[in-house]
C-alpha atoms as a PDB file:
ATOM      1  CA  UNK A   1      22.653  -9.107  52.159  1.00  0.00           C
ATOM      2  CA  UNK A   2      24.727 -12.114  51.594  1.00  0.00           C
ATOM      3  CA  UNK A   3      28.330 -12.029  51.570  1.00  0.00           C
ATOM      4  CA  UNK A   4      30.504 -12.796  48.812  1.00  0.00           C
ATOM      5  CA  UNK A   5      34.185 -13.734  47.671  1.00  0.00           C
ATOM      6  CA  UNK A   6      36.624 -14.575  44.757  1.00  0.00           C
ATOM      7  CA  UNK A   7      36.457 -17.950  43.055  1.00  0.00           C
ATOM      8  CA  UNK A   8      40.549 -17.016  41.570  1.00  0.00           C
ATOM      9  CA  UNK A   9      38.748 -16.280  38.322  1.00  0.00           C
ATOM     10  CA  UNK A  10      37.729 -12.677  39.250  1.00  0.00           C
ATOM     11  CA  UNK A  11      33.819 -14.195  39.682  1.00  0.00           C
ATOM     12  CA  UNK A  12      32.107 -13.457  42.803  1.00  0.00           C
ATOM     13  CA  UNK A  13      31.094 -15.914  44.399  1.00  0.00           C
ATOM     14  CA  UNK A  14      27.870 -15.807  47.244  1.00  0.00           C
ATOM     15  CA  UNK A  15      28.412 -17.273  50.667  1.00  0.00           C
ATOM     16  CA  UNK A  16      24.434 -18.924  50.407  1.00  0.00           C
ATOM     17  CA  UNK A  17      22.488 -19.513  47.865  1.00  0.00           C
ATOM     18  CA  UNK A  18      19.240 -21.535  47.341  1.00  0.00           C
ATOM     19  CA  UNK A  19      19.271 -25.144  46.200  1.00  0.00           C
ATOM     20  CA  UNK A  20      15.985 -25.143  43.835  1.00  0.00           C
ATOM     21  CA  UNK A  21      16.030 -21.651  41.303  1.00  0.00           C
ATOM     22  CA  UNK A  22      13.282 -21.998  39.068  1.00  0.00           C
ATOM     23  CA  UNK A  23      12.616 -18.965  36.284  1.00  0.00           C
ATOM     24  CA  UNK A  24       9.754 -18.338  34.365  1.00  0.00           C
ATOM     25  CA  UNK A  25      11.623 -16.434  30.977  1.00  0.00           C
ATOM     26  CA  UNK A  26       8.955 -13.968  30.047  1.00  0.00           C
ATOM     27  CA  UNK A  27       9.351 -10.998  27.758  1.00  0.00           C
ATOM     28  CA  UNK A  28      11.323 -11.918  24.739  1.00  0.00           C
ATOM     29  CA  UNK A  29       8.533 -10.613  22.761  1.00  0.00           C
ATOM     30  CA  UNK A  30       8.185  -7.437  24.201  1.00  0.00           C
ATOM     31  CA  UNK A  31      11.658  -6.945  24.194  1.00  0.00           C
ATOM     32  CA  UNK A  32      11.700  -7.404  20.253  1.00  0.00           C
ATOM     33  CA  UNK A  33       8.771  -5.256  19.412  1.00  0.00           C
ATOM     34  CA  UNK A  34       9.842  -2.304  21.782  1.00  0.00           C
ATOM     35  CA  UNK A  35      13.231  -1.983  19.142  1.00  0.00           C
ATOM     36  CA  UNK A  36      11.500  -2.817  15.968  1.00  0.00           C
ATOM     37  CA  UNK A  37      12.191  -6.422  15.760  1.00  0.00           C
ATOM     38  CA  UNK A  38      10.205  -8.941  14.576  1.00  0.00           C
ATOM     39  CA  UNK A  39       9.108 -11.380  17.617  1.00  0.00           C
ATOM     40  CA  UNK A  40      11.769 -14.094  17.088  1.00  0.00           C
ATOM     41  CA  UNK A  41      14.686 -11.942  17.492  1.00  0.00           C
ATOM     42  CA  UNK A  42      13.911 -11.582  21.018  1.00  0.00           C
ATOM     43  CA  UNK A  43      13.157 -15.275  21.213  1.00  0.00           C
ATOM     44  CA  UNK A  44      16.686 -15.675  20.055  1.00  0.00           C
ATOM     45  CA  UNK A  45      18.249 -13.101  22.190  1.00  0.00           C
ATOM     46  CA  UNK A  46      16.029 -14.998  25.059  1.00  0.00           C
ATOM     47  CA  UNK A  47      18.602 -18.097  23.965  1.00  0.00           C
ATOM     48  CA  UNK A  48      22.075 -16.595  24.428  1.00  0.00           C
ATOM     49  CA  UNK A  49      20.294 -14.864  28.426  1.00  0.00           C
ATOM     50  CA  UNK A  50      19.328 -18.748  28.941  1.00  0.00           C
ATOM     51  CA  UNK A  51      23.145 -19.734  28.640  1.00  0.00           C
ATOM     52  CA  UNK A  52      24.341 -16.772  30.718  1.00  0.00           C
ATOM     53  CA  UNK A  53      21.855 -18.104  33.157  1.00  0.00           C
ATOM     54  CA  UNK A  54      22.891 -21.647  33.838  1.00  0.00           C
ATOM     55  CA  UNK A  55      26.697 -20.867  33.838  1.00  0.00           C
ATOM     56  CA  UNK A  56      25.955 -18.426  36.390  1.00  0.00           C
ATOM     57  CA  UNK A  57      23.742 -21.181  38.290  1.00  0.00           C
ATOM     58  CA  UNK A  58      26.856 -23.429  37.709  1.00  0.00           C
ATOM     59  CA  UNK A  59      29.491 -20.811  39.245  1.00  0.00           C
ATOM     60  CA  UNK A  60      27.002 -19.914  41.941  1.00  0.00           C
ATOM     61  CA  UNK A  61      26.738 -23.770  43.051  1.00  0.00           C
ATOM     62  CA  UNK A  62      23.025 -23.989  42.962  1.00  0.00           C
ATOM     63  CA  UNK A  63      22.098 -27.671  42.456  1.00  0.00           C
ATOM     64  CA  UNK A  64      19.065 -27.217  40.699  1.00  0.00           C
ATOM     65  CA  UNK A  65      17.649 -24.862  37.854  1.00  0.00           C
ATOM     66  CA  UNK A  66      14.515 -25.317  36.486  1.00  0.00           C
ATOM     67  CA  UNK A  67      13.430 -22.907  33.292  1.00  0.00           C
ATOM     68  CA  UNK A  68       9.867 -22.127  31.706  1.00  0.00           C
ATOM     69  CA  UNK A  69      10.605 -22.829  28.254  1.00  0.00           C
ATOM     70  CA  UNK A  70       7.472 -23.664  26.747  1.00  0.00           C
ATOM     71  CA  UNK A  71       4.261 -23.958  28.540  1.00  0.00           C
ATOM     72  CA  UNK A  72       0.973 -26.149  27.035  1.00  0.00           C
ATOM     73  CA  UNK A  73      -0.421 -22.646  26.391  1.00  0.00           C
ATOM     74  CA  UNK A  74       2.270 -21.329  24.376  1.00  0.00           C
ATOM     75  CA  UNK A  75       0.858 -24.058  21.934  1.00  0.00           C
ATOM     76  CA  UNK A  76      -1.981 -21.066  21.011  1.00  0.00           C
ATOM     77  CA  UNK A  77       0.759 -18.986  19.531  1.00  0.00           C
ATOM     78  CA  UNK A  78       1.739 -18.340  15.982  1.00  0.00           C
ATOM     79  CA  UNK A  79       2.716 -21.286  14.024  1.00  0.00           C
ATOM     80  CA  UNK A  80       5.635 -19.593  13.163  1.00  0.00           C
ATOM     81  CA  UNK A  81       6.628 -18.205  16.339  1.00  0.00           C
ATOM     82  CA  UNK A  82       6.173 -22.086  18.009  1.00  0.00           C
ATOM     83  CA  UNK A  83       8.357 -22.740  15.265  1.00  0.00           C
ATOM     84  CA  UNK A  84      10.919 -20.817  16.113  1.00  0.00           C
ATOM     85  CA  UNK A  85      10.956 -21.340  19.417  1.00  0.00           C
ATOM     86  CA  UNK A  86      11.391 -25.493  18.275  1.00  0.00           C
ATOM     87  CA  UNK A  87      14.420 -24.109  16.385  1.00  0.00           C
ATOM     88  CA  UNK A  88      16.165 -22.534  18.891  1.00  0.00           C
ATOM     89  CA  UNK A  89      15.763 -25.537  21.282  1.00  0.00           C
ATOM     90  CA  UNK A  90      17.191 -27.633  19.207  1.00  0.00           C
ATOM     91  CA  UNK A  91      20.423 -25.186  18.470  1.00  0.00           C
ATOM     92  CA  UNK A  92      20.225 -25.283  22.518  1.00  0.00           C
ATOM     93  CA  UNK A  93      20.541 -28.722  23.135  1.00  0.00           C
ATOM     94  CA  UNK A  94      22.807 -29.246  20.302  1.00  0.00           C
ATOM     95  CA  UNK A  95      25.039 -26.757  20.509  1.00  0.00           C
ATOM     96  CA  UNK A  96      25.551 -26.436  24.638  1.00  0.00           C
ATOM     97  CA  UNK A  97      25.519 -30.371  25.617  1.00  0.00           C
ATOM     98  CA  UNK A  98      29.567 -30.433  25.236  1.00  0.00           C
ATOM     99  CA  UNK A  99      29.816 -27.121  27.309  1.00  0.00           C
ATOM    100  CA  UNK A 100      26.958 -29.137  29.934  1.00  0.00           C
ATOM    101  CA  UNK A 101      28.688 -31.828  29.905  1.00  0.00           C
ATOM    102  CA  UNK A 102      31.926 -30.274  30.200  1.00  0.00           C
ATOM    103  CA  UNK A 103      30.703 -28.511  33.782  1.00  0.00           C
ATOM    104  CA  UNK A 104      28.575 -31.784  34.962  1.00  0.00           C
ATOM    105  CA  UNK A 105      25.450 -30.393  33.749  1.00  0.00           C
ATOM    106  CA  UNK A 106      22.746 -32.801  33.798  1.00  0.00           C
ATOM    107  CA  UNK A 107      19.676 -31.844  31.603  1.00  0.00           C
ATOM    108  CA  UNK A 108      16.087 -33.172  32.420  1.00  0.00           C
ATOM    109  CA  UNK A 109      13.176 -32.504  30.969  1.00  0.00           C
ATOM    110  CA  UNK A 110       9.114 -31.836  32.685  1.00  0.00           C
ATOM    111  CA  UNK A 111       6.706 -31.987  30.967  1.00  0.00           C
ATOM    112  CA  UNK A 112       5.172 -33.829  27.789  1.00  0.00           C
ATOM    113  CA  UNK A 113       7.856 -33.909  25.538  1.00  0.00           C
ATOM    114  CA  UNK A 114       6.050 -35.934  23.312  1.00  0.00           C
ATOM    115  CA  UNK A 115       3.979 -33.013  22.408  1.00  0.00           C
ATOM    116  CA  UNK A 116       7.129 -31.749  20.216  1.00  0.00           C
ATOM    117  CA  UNK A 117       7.852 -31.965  16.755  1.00  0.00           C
ATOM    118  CA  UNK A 118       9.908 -34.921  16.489  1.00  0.00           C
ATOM    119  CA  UNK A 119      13.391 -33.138  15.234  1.00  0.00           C
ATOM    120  CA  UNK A 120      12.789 -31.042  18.620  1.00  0.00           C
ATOM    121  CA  UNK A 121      12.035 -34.252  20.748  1.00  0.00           C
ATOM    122  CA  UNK A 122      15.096 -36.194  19.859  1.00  0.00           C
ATOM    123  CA  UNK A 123      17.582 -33.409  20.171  1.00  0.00           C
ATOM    124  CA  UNK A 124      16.637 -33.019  23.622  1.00  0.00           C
ATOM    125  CA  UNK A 125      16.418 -36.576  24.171  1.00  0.00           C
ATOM    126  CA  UNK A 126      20.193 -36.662  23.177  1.00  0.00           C
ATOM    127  CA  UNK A 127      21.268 -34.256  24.790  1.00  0.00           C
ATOM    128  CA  UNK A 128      19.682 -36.078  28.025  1.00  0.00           C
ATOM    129  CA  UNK A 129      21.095 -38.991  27.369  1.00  0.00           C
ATOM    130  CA  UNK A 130      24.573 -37.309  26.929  1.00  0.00           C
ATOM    131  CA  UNK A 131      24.956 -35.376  30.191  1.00  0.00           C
ATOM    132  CA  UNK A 132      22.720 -38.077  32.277  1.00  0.00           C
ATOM    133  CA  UNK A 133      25.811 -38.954  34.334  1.00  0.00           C
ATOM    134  CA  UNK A 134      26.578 -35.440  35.280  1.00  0.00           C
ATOM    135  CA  UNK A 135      26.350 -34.894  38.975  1.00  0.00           C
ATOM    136  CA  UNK A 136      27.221 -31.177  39.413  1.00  0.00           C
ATOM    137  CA  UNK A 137      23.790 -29.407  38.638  1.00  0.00           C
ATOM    138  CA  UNK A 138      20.218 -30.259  37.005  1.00  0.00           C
ATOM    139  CA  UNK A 139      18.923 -28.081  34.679  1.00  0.00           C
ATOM    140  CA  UNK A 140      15.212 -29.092  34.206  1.00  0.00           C
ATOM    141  CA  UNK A 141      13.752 -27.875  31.220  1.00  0.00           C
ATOM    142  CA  UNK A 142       9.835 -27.332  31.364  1.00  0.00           C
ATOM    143  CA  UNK A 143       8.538 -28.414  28.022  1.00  0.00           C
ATOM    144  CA  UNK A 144       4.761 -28.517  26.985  1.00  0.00           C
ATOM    145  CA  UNK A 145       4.495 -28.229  30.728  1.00  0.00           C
ATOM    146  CA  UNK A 146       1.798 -27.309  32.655  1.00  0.00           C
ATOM    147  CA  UNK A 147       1.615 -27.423  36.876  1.00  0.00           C
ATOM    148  CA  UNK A 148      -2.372 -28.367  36.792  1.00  0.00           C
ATOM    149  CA  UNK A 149      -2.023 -31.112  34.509  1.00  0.00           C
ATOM    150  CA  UNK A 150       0.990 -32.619  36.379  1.00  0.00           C
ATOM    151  CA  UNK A 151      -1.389 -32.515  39.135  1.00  0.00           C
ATOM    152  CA  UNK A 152      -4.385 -34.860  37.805  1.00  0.00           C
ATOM    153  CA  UNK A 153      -2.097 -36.915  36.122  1.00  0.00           C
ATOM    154  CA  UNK A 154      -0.550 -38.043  39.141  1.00  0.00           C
ATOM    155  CA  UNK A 155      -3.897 -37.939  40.954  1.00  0.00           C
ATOM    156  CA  UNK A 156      -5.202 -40.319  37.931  1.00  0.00           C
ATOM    157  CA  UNK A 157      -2.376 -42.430  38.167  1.00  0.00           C
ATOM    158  CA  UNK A 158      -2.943 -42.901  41.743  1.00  0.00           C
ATOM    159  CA  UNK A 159      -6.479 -43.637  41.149  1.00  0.00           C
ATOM    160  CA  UNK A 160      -5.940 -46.449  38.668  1.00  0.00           C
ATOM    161  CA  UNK A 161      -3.317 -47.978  41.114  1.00  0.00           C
ATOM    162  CA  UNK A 162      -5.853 -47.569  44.276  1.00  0.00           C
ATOM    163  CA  UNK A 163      -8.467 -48.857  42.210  1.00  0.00           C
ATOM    164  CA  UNK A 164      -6.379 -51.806  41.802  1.00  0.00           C
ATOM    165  CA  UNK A 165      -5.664 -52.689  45.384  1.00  0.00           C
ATOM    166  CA  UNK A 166      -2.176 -51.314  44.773  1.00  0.00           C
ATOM    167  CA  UNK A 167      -1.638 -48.542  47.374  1.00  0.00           C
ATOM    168  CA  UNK A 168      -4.147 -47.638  49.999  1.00  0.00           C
ATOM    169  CA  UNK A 169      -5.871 -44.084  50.510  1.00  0.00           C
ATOM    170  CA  UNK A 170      -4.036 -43.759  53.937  1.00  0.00           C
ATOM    171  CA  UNK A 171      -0.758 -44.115  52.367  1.00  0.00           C
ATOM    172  CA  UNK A 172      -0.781 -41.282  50.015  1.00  0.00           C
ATOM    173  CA  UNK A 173       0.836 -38.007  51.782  1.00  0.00           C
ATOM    174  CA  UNK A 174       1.963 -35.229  50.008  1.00  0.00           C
ATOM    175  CA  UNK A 175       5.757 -37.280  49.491  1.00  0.00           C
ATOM    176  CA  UNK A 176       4.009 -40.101  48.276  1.00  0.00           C
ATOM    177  CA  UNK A 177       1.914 -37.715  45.685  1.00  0.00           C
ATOM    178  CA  UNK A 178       4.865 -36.320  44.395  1.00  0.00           C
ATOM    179  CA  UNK A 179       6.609 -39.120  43.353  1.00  0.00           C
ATOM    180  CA  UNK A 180       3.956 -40.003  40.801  1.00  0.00           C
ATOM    181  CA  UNK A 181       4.573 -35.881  39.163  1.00  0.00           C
ATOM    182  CA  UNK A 182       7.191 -35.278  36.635  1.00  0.00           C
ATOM    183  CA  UNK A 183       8.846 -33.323  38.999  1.00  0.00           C
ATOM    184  CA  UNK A 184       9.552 -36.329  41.088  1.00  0.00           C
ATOM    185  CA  UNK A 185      13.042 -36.321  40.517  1.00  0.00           C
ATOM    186  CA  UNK A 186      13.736 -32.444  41.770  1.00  0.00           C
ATOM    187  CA  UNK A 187      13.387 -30.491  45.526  1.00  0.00           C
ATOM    188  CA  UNK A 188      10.786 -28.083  46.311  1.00  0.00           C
ATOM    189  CA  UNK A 189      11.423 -24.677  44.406  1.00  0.00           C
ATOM    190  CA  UNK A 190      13.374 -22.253  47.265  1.00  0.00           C
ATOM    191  CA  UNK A 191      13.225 -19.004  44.678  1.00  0.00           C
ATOM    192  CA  UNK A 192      11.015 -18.588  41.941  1.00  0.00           C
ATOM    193  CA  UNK A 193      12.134 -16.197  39.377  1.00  0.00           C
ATOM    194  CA  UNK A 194       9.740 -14.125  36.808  1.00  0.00           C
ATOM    195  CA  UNK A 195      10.658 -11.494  34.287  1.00  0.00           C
ATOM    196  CA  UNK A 196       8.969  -9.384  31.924  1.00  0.00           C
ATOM    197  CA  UNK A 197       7.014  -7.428  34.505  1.00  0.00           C
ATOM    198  CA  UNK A 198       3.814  -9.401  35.330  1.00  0.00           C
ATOM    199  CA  UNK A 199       3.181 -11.070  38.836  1.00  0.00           C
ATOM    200  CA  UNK A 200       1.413 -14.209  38.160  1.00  0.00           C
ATOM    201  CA  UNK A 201       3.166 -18.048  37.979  1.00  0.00           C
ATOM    202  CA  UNK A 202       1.231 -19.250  34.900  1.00  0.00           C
ATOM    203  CA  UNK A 203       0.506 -22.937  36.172  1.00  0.00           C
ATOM    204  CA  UNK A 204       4.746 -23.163  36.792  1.00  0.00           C
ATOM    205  CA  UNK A 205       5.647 -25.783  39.209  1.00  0.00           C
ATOM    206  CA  UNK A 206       2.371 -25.392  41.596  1.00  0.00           C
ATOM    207  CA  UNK A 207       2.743 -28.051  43.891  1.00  0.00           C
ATOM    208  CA  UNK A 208       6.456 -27.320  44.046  1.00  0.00           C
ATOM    209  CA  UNK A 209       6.907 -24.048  44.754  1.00  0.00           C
ATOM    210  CA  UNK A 210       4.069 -23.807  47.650  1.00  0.00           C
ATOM    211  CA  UNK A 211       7.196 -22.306  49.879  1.00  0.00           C
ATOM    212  CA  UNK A 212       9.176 -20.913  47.452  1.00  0.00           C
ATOM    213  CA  UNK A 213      10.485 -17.085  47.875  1.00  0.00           C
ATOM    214  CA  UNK A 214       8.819 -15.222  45.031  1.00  0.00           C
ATOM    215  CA  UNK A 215      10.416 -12.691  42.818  1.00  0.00           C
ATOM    216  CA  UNK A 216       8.878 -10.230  40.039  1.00  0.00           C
ATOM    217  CA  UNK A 217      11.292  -8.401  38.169  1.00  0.00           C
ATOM    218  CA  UNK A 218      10.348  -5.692  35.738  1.00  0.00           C
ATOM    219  CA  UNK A 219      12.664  -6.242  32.876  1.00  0.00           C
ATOM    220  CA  UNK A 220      12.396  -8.842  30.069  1.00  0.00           C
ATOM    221  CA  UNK A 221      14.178 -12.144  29.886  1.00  0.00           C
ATOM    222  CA  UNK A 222      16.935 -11.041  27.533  1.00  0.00           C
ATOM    223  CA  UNK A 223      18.344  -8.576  29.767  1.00  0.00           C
ATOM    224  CA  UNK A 224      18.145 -10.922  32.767  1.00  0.00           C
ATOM    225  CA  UNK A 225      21.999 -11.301  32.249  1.00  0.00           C
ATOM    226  CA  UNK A 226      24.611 -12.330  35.334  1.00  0.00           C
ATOM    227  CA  UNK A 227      24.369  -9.042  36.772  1.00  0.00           C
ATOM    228  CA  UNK A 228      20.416  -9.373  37.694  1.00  0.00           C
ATOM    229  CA  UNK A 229      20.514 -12.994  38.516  1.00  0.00           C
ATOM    230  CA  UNK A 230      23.109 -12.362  41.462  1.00  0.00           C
ATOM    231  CA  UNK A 231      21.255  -9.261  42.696  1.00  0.00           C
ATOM    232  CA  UNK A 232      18.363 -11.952  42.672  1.00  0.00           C
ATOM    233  CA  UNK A 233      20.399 -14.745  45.147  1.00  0.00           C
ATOM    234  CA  UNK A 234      21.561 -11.700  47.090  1.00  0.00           C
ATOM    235  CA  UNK A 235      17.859 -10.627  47.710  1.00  0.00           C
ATOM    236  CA  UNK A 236      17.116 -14.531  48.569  1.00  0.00           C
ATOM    237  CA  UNK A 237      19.347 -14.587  51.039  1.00  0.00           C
ATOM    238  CA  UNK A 238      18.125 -11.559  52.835  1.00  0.00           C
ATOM    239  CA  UNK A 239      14.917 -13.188  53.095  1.00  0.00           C
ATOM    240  CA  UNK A 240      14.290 -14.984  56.311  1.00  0.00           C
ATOM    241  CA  UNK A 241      12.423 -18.199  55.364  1.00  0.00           C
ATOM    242  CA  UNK A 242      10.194 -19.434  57.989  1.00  0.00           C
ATOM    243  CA  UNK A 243       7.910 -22.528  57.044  1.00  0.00           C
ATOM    244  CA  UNK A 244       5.003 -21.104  59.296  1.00  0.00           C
ATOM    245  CA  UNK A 245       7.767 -21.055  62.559  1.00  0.00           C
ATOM    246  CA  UNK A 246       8.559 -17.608  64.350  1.00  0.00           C
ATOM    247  CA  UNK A 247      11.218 -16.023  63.786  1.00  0.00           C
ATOM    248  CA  UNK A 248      12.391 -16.940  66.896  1.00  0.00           C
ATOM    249  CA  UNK A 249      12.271 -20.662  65.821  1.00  0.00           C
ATOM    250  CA  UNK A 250      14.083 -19.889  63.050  1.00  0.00           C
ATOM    251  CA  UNK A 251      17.349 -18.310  64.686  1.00  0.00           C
ATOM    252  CA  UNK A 252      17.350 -21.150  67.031  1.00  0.00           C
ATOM    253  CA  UNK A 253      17.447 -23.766  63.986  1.00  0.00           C
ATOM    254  CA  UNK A 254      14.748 -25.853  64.097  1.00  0.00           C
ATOM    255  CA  UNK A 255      14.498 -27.281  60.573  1.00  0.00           C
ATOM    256  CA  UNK A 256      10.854 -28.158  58.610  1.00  0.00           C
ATOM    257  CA  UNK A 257      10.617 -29.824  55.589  1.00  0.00           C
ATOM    258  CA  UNK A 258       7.368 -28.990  54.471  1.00  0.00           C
ATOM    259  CA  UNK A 259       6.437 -31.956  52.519  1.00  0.00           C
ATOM    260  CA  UNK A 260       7.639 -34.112  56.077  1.00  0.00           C
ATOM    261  CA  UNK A 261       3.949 -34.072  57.560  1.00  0.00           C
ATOM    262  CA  UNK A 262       4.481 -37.413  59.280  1.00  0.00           C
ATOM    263  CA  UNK A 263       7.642 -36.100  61.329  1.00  0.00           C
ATOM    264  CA  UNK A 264       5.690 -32.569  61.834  1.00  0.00           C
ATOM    265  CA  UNK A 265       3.040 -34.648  63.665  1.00  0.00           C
ATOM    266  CA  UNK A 266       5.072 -37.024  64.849  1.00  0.00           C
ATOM    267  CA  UNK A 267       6.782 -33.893  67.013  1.00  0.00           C
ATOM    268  CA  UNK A 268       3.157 -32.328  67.781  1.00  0.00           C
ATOM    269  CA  UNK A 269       2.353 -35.310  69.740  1.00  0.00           C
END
């Protein structure tokens, strides 16, 4: 278990804590309909856990948090429920960008964001363009996202450009992949956060988080409050992380970056 001190606010604050948290928010349904609520309360209640969230990434000093918030599948649901959920991302980006801002919060978005309803698209596309000089954290939102199709589209991409004498098969490594993805601009994932009780990803950041420390947790996303997400980091850093090394490799500090293939050869040879 990690250690931990004051920040003079009270907070505790964790000695080590991953770079790249990415959450999957499930259960806001669940939550509603085990009290009696109709489906869009816990949607909304899923809001005010999402703020708790990043200013607890933000205290914590993790660069980088990436959230779920609405996968190309979740285009299946009710319209009213998708709705909603457009709603309440809009009284997101509107209503936190000062507070982002404020803390040098930078939001980016994954995804197809063209795929929203255009009141939904711009508000996020302001409130990018209003924290885009903010150098303290990233909060990536994942919006009509899906880890498959980020996939083939940079594999397509990289087609059209091969076909066109523009880069050569022996160039493309796993780096060079991931700069044409829409993740291009973040780390791998180091901890990979689900709630709601299910252990599956749900085609979430699949190329990214092929090293990533994995963690179901049983309870739904609205009770995923500050409490939970540092017993989370605290389990992270109990983890040893070992990037196919021994553990002997690993006390003596030889570093691997996993998507570094030409220096991993380079030190085979």
């Amino acid at each position: 278990m990690t250690s931990s001190n004051g920040n003079g606010n009270g907070e505790r604050k964790l000695s080590h804590v991953p770079r790249h948290v990415a959450i999957i928010m499930d259960g806001n349904g669940r939550w509603a309909e085990a009290r009696g609520l109709d489906r869009s309360e816990g949607h909304a209640e899923g809001a005010r856990a999402v703020r708790a969230s990043v200013r607890t990434a933000r205290e914590q000093g993790i660069e980088y948090l990436t959230l779920y918030a609405f996968s190309i599948a979740n285009w299946a649901r009710p319209r009213p429920e998708i709705d909603r959920l457009m709603e309440l991302l809009v009284e997101f980006a509107v209503k936190e960008k000062a507070e982002l801002r404020e803390n040098g919060v930078r939001v980016k978005v994954v995804g197809e964001l063209e795929d929203l309803p255009t009141f939904a698209r711009r508000a996020v596309e302001d409130s990018v363009a209003y924290t885009a000089d903010c150098d303290k954290m990233t909060l990536t939102l994942a919006l009509s996202y899906g880890g498959r199709r980020d996939i083939v589209d940079a594999a397509r991409a990289l087609a059209v450009r091969a076909r066109a004498g523009l880069v050569l098969p022996e160039e493309i490594d796993e780096e060079f992949f991931h700069r044409e993805m829409s993740t291009r601009e973040v780390p791998d994932v180091d901890l990979l956060i689900r709630t709601g009780g299910e252990s599956r990803v749900s085609d979430f950041l699949l190329y990214e988080a092929a090293y990533a420390e994995l963690m179901f947790v049983p309870f739904m996303w609205p009770d995923f409050d500050k409490k939970y997400f540092l017993s989370a980091l605290e389990d992270y850093a109990s983890r040893e992380r070992r990037f196919g090394k021994t553990s002997e490799q690993v006390k003596e500090g030889h570093s691997f970056d996993p998507l570094d293939r030409a220096r991993a050869r380079a030190g085979a040879s």
